[in-house]
N, C-alpha and C. Protein backbone atom coordinates (compact mmCIF):
# COMPACT_ATOMS: atom_id res chain seq x y z
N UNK A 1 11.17 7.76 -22.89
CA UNK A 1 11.10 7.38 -21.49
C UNK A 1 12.42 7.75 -20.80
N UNK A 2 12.56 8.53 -19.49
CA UNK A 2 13.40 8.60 -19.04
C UNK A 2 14.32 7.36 -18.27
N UNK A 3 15.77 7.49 -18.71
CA UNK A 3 16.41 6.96 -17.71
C UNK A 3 15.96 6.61 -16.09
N UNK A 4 15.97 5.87 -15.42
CA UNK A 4 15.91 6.03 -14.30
C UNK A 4 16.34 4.65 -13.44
N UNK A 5 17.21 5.45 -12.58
CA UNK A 5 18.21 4.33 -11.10
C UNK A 5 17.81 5.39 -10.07
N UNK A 6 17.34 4.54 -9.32
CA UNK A 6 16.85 4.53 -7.95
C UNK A 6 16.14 6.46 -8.28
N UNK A 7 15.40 6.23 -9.35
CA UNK A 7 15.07 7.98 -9.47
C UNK A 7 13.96 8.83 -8.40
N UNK A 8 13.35 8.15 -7.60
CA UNK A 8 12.44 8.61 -6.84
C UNK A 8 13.79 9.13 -5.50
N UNK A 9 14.13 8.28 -5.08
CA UNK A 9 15.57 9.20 -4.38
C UNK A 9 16.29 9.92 -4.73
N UNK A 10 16.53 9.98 -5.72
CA UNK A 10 17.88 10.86 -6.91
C UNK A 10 17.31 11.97 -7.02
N UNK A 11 15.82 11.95 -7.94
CA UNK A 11 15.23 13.09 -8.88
C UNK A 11 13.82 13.61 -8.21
N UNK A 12 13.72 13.02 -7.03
CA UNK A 12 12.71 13.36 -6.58
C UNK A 12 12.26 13.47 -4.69
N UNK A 13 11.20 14.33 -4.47
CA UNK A 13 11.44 15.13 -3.15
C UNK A 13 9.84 14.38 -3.02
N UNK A 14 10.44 14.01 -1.44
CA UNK A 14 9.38 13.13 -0.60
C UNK A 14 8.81 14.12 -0.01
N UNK A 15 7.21 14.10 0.16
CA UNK A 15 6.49 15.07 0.52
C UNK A 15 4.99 14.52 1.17
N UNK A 16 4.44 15.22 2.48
CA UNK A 16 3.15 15.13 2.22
C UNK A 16 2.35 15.75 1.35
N UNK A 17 1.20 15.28 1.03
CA UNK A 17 0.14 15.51 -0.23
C UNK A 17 -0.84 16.33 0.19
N UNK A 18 -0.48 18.03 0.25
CA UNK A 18 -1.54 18.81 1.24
C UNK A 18 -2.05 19.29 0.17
N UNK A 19 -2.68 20.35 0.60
CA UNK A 19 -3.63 21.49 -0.04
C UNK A 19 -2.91 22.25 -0.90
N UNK A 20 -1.75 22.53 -0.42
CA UNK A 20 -0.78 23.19 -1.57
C UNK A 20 0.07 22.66 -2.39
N UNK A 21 0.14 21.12 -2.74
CA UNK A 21 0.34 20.33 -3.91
C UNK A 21 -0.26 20.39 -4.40
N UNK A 22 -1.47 20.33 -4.26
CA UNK A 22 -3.17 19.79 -4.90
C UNK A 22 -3.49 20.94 -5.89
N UNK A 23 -2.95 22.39 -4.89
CA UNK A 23 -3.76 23.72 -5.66
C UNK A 23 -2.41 24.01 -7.01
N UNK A 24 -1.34 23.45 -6.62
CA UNK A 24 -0.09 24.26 -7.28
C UNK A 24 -0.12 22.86 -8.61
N UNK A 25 -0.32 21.48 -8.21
CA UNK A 25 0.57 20.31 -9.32
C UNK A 25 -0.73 20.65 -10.78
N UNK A 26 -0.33 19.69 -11.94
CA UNK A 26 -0.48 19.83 -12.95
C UNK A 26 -1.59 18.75 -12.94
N UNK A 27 -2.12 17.84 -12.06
CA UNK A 27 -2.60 16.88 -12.29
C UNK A 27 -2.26 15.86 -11.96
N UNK A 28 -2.77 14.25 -11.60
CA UNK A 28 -2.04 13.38 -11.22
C UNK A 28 -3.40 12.20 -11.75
N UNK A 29 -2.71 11.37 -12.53
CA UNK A 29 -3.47 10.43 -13.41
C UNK A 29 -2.43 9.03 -12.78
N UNK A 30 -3.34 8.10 -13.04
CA UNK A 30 -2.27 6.46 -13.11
C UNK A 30 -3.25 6.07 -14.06
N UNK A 31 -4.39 6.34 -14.46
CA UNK A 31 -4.76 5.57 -15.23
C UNK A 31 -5.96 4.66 -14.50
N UNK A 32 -6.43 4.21 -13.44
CA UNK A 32 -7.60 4.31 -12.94
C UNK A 32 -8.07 5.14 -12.39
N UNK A 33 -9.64 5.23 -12.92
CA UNK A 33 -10.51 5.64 -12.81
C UNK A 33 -10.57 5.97 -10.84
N UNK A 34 -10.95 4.98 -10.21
CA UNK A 34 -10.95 4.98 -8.38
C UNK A 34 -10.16 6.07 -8.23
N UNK A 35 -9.04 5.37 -8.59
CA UNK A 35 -7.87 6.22 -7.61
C UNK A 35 -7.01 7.69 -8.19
N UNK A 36 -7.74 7.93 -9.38
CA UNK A 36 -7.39 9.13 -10.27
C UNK A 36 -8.68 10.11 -9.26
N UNK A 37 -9.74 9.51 -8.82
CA UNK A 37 -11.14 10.38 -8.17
C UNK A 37 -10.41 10.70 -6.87
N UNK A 38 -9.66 9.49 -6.42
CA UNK A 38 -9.58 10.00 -4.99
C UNK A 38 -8.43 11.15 -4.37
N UNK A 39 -7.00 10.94 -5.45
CA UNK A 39 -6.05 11.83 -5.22
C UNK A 39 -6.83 12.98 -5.78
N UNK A 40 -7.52 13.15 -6.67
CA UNK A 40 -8.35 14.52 -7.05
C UNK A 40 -9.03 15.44 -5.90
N UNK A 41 -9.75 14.19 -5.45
CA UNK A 41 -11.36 15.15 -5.10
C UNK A 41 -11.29 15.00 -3.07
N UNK A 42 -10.86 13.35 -2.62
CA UNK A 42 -10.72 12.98 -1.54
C UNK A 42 -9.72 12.99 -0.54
N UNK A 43 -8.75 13.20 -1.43
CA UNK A 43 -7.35 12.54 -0.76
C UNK A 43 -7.19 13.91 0.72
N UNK A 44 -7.64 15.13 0.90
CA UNK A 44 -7.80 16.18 1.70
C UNK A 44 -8.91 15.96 2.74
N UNK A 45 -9.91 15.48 2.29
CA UNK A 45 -11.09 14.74 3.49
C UNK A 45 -10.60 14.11 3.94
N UNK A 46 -9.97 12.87 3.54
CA UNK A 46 -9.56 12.00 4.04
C UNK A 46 -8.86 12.17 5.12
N UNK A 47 -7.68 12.80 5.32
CA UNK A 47 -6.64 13.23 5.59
C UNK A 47 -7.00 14.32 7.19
N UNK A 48 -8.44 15.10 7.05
CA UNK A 48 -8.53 15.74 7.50
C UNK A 48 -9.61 15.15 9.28
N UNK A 49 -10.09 13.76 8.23
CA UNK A 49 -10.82 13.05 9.25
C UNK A 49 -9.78 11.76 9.98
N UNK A 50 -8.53 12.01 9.56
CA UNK A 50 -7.66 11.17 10.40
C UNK A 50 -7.69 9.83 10.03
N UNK A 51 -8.59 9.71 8.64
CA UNK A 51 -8.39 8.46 8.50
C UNK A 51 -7.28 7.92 7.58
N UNK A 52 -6.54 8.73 7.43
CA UNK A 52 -5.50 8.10 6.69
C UNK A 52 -4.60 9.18 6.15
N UNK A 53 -3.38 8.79 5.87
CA UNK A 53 -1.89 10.42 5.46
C UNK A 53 -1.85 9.79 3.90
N UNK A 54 -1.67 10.53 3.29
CA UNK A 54 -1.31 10.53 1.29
C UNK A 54 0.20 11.57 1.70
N UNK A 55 0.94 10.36 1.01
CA UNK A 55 2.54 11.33 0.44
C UNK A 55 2.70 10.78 -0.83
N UNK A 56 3.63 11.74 -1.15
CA UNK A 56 3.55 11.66 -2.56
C UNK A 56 5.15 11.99 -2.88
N UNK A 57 6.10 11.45 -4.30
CA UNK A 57 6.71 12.24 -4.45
C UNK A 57 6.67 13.18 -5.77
N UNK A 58 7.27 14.50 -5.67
CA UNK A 58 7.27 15.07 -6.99
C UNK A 58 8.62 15.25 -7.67
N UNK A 59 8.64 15.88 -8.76
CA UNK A 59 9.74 16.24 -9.23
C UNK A 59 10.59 17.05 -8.86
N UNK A 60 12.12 16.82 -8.45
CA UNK A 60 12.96 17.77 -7.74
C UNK A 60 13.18 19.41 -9.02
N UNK A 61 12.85 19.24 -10.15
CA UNK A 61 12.94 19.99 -11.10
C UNK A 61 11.74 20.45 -11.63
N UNK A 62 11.03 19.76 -10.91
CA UNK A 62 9.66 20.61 -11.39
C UNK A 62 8.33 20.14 -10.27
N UNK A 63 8.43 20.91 -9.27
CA UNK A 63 7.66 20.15 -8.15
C UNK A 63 5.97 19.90 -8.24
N UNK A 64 5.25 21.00 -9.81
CA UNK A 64 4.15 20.77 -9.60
C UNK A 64 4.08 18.99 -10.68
N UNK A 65 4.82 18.39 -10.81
CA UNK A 65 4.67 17.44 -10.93
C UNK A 65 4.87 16.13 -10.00
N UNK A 66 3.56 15.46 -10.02
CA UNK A 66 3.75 14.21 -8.97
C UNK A 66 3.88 12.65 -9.69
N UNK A 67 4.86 12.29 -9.08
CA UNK A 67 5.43 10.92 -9.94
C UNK A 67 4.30 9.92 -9.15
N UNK A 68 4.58 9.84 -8.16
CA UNK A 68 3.78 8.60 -7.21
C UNK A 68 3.11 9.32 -5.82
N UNK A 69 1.90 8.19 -5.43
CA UNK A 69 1.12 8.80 -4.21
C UNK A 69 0.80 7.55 -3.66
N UNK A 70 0.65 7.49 -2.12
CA UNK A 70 -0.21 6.42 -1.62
C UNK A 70 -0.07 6.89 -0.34
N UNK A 71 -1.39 6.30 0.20
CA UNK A 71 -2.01 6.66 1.53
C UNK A 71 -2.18 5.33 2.41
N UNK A 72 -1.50 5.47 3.61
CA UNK A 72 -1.51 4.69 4.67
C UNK A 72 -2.13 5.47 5.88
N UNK A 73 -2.60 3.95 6.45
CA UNK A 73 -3.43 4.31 7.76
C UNK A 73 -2.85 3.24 8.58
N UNK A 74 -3.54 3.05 10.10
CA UNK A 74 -3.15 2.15 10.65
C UNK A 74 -3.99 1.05 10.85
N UNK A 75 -3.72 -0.39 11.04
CA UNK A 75 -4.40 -1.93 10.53
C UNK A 75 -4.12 -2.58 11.44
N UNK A 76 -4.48 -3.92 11.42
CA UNK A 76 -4.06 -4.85 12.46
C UNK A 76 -4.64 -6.22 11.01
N UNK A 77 -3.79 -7.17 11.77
CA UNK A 77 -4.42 -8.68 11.29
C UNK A 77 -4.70 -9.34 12.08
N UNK A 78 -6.21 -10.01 12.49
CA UNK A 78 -6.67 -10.48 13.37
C UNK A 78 -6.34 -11.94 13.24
N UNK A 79 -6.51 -12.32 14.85
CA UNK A 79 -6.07 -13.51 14.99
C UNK A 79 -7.43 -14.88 15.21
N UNK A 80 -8.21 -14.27 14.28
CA UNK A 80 -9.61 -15.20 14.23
C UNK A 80 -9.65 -15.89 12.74
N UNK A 81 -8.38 -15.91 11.90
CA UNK A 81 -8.87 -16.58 10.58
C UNK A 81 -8.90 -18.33 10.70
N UNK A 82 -9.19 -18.46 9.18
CA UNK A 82 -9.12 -19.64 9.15
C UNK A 82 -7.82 -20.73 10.02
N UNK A 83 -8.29 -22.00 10.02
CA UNK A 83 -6.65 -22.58 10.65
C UNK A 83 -5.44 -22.57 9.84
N UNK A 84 -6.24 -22.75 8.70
CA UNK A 84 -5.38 -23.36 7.85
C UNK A 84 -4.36 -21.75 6.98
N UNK A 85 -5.19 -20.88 7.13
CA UNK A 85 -4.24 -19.15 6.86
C UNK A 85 -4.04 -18.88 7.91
N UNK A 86 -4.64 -19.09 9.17
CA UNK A 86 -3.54 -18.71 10.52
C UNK A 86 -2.31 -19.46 10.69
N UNK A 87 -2.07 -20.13 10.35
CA UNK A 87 -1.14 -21.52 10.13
C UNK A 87 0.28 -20.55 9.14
N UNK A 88 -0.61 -20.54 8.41
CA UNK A 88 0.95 -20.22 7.04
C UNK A 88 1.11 -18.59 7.16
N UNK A 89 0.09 -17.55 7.91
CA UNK A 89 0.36 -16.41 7.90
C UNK A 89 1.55 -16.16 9.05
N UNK A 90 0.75 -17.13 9.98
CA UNK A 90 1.83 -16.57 11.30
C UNK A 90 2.71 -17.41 11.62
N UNK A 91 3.86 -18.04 10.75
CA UNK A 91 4.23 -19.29 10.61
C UNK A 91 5.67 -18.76 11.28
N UNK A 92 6.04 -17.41 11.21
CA UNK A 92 7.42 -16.64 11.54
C UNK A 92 7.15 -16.52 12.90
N UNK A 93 6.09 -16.41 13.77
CA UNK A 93 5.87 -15.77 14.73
C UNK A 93 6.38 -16.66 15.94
N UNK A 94 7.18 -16.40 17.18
CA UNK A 94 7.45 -17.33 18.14
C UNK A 94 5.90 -17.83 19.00
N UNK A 95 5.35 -18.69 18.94
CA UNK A 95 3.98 -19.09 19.87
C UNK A 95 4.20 -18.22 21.36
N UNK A 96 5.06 -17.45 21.76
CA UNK A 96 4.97 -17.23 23.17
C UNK A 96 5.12 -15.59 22.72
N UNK A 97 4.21 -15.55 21.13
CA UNK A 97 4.15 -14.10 21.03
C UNK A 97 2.83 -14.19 20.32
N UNK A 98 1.96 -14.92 20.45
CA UNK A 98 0.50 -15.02 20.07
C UNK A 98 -0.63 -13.80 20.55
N UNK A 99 -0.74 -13.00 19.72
CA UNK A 99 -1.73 -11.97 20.04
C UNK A 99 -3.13 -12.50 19.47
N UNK A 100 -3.90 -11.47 19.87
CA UNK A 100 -5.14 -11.45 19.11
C UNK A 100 -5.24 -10.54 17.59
N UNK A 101 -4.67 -9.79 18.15
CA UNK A 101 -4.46 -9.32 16.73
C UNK A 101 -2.39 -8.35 16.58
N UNK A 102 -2.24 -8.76 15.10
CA UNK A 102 -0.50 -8.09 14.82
C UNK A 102 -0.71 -6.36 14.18
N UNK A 103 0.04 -5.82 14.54
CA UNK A 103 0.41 -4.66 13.98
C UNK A 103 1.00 -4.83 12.43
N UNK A 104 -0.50 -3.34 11.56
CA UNK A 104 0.24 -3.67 10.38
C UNK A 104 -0.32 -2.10 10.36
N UNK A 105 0.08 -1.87 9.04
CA UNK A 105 -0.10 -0.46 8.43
C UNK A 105 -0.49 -0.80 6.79
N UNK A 106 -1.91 -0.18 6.70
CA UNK A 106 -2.90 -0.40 5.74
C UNK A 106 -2.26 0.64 4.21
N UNK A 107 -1.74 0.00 2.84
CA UNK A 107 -1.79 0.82 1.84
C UNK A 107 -3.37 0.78 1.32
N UNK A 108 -4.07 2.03 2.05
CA UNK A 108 -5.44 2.13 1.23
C UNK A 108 -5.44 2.87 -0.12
N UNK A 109 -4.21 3.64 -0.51
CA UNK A 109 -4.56 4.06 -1.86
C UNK A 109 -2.96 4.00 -2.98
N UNK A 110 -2.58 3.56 -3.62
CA UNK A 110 -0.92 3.61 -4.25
C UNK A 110 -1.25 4.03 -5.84
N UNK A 111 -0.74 4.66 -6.44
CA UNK A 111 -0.59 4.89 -7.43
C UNK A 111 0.31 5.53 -8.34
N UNK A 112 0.51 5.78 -9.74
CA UNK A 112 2.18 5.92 -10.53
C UNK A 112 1.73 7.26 -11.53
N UNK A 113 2.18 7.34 -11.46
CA UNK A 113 1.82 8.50 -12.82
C UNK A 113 1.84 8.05 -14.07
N UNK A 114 0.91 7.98 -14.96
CA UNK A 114 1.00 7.16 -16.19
C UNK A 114 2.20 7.14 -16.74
N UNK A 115 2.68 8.27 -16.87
CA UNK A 115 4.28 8.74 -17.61
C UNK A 115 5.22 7.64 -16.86
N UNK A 116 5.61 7.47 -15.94
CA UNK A 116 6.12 6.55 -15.41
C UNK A 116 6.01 5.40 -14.87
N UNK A 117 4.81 4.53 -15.43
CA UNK A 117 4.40 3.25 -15.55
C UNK A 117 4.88 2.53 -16.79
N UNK A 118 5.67 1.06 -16.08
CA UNK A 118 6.65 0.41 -17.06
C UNK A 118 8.05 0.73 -16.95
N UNK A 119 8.05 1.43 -15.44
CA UNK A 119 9.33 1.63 -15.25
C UNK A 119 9.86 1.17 -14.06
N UNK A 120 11.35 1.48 -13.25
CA UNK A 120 11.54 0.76 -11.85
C UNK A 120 10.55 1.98 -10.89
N UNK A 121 9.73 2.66 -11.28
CA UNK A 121 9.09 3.37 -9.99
C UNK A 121 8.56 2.49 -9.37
N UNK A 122 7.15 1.69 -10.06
CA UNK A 122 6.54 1.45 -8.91
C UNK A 122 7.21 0.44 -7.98
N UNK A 123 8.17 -0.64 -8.22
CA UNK A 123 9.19 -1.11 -7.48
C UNK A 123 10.06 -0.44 -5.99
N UNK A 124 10.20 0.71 -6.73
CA UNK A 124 11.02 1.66 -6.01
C UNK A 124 10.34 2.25 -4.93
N UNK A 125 9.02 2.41 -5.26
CA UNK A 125 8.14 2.93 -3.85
C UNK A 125 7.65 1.96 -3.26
N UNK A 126 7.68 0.55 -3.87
CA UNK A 126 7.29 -0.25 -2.59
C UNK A 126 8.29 -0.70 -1.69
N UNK A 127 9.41 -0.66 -2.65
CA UNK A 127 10.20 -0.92 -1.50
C UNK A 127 10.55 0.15 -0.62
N UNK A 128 10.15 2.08 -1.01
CA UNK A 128 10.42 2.47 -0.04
C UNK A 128 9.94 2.52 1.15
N UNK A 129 8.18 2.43 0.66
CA UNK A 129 7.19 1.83 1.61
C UNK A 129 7.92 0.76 2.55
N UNK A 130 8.20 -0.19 2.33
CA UNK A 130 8.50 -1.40 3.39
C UNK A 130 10.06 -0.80 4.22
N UNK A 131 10.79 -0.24 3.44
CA UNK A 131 12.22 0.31 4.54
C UNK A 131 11.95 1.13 5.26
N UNK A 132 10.50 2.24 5.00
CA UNK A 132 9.94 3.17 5.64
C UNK A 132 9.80 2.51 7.20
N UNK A 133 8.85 1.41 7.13
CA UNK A 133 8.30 0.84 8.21
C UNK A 133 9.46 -0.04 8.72
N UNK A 134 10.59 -0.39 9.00
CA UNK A 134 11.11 -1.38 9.33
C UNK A 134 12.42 -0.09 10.24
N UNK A 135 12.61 1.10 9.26
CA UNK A 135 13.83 2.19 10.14
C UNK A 135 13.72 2.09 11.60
N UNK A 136 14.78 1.52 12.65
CA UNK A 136 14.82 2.00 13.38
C UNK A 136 14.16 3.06 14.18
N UNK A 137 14.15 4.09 13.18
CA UNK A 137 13.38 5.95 13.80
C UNK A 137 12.21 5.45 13.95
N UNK A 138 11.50 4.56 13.35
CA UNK A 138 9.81 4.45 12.89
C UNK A 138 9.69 4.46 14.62
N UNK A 139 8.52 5.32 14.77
CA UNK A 139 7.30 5.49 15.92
C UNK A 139 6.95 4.55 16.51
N UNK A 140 6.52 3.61 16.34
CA UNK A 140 5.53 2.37 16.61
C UNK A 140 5.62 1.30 16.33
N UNK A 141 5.74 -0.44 16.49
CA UNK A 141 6.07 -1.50 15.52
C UNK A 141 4.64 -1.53 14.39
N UNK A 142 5.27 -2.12 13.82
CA UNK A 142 4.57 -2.43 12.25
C UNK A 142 5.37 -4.20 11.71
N UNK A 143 3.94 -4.88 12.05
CA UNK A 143 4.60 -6.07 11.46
C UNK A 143 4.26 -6.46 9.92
N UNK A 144 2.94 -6.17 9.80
CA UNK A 144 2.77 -5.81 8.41
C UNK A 144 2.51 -5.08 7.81
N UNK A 145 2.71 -5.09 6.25
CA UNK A 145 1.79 -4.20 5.29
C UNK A 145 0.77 -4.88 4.76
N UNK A 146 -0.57 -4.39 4.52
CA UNK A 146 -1.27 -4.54 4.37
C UNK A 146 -2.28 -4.09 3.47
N UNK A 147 -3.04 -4.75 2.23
CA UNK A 147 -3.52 -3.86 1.15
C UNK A 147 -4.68 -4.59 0.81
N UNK A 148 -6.06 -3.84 0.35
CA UNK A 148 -7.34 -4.34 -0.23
C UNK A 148 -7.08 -4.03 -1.26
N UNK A 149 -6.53 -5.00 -2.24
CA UNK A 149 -5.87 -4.50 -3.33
C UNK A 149 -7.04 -4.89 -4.72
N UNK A 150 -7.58 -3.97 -5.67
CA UNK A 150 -8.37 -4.09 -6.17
C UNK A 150 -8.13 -5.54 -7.21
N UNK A 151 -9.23 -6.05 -7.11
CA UNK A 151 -9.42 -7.58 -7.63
C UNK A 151 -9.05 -7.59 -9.19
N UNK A 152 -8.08 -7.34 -9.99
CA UNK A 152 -8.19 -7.07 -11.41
C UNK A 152 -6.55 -7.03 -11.64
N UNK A 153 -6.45 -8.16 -12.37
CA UNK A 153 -4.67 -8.52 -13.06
C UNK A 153 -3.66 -7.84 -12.56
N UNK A 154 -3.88 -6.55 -13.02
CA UNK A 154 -2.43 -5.62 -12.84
C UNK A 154 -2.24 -5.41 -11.42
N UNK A 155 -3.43 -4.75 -10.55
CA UNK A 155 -2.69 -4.52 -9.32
C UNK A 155 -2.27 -5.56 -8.51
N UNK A 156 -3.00 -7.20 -8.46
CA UNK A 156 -2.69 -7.75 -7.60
C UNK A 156 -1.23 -8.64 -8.26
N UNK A 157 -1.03 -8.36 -9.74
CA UNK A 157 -0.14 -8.64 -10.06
C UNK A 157 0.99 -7.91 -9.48
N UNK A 158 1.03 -7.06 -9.57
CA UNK A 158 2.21 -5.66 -8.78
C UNK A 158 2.26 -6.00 -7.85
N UNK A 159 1.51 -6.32 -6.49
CA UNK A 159 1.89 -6.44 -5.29
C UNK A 159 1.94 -8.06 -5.12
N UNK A 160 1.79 -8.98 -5.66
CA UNK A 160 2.42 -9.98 -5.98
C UNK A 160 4.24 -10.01 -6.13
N UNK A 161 4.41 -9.66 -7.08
CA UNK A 161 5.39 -8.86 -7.60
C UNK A 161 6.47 -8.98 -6.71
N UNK A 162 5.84 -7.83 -5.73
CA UNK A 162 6.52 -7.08 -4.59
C UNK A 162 6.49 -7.91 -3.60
N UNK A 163 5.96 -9.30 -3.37
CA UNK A 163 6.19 -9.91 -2.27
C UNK A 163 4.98 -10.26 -1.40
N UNK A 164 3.82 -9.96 -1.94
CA UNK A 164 2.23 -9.44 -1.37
C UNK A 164 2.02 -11.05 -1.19
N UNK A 165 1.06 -11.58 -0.37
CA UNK A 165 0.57 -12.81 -0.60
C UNK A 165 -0.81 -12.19 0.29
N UNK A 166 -1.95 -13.60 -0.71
CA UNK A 166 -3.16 -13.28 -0.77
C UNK A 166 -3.34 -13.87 1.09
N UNK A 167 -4.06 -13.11 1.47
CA UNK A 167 -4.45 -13.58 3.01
C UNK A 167 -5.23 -14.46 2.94
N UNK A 168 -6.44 -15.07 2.04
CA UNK A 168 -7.46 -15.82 2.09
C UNK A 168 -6.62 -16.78 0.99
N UNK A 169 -6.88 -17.52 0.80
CA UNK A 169 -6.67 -18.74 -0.03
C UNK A 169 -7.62 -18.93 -1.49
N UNK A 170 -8.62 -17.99 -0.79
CA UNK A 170 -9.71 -18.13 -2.38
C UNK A 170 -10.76 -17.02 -1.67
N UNK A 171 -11.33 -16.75 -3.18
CA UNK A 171 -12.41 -15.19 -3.21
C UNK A 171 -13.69 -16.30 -2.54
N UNK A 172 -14.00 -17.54 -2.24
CA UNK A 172 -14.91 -17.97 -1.18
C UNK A 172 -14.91 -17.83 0.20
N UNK A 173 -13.77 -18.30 0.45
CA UNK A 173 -13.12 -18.23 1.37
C UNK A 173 -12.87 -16.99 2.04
N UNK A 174 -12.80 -15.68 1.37
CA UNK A 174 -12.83 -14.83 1.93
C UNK A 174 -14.08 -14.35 2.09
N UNK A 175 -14.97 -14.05 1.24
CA UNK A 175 -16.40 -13.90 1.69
C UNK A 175 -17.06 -14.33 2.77
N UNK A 176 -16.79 -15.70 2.55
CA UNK A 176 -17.50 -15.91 4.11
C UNK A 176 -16.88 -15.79 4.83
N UNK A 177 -15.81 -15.25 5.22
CA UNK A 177 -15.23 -14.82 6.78
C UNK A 177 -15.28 -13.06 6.72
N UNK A 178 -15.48 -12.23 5.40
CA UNK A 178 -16.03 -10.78 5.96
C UNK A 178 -17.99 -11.13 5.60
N UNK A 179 -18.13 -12.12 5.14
CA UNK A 179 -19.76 -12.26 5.53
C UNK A 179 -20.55 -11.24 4.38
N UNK A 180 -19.69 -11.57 2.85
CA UNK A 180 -20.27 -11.12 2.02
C UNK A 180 -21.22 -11.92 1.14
N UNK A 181 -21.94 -11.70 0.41
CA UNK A 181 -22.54 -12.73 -0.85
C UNK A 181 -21.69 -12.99 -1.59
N UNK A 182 -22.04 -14.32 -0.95
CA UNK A 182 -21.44 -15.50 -1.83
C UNK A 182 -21.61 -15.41 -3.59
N UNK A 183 -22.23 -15.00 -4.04
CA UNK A 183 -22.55 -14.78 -5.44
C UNK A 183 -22.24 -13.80 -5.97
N UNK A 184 -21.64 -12.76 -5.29
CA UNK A 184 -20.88 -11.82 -6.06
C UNK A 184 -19.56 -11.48 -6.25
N UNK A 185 -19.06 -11.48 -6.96
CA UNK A 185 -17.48 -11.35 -7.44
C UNK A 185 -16.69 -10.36 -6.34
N UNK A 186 -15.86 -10.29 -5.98
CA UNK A 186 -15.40 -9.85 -4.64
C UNK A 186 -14.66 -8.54 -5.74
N UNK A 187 -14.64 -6.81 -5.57
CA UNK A 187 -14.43 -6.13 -6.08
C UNK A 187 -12.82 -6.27 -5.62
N UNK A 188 -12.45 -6.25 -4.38
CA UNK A 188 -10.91 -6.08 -3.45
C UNK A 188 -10.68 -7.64 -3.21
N UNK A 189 -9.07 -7.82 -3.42
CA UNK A 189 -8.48 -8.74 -2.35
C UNK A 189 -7.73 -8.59 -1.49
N UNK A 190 -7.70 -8.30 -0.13
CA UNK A 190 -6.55 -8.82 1.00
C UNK A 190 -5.71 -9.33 0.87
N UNK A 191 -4.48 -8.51 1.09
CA UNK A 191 -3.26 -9.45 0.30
C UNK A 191 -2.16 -8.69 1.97
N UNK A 192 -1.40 -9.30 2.38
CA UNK A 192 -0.14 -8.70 3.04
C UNK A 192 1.51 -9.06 2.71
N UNK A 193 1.89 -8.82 3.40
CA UNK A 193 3.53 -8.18 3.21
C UNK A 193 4.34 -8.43 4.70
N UNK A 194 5.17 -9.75 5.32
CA UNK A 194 5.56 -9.52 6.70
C UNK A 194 6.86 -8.95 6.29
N UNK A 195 6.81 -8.05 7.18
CA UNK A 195 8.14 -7.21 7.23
C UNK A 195 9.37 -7.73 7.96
N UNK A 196 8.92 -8.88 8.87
CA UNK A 196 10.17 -9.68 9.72
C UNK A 196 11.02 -10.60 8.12
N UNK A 197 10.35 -10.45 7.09
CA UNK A 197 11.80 -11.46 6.07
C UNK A 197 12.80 -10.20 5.53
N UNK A 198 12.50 -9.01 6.10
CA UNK A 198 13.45 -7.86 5.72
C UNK A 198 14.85 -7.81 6.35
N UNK A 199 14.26 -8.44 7.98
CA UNK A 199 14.91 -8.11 8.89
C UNK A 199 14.83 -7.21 9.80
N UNK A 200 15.70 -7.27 10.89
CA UNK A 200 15.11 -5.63 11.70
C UNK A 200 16.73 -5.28 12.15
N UNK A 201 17.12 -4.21 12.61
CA UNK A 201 18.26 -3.32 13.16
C UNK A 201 18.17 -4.08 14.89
């Protein structure tokens, strides 16, 4: 296993994830199944119907290799939940800044390269993710991040991890407010990230 301090900055070149990564890299695995299909086969549709940007970084020494990928779009968190998660979500917010809905920016797809899972990467890209959105330069406000993070140990453990908290309080609880069956195991959880405990410039 390689060494690695702060190596996605050091050893590696931030990039969008076009057509000519895709045709030139060696492959890009994390190890699920979903999201091994989608940087494969989707991540260019996607991209092309505006619903969402994939960057990625690769290796500064060998660029057809890609360490990490994830795709953001743009989100909002509405201001119709429960009382009791409108309460503790928007608990930072001044009342004489009550919207209907907050600015967030959606991680719909993140993933590591197997080779470098168990290491400080995936750390390292979330936090570059969150300094991304908070720079000064950034375009637009962004109060949160935001992720349907697949329902199964590891990932919601990771973005746990990273600071993630579940938006619903329980997989009931969330069903009936997106108005799913109740009797089926919820595949995703809703989890966010406020970017105001970072701070701002």
């Amino acid at each position: 296993m390689p060494e690695l301090d702060n190596f996605l900055l050091n050893k590696c070149s931030f990039r969008l994830l076009d057509h000519e990564i895709l045709e030139t890299c060696n492959g890009f695995t994390c190890g699920h199944k979903d999201l091994d299909s989608f940087f494969e086969t989707d991540v260019l549709n996607f991209s092309s119907q505006l619903m969402g940007k994939t960057h990625c970084f690769t290796l500064e020494d060998n660029p057809t290799f890609i360490v990490a990928a994830f795709t953001i779009s743009n989100d909002s968190i509405k201001n119709d939940l429960p009382n009791s998660r409108k309460k503790k979500l928007l608990k930072n917010i001044p009342r004489g800044k009550i919207h209907r809905t907050y600015p967030a920016v959606l991680i719909g797809r993140l993933g590591v390269h197997k080779k470098y899972q168990g290491t400080t990467v995936a750390k390292e890209l979330m936090d570059f993710i969150k300094a991304w959105f908070i720079e000064p330069n950034n375009k637009t406000g962004c109060r949160f991040l935001v992720v349907d993070s697949y329902n199964e140990p590891k990932p919601i453990g990771y973005y746990t991890r990273n600071g993630f908290e579940m938006i619903f309080g329980s997989e009931e609880q969330e069903k009936e407010y997106l108005k799913l069956d109740p009797d089926k195991k919820l595949k995703t959880r809703l989890m966010q990230f406020d970017l105001i405990v970072l701070g701002t410039n």
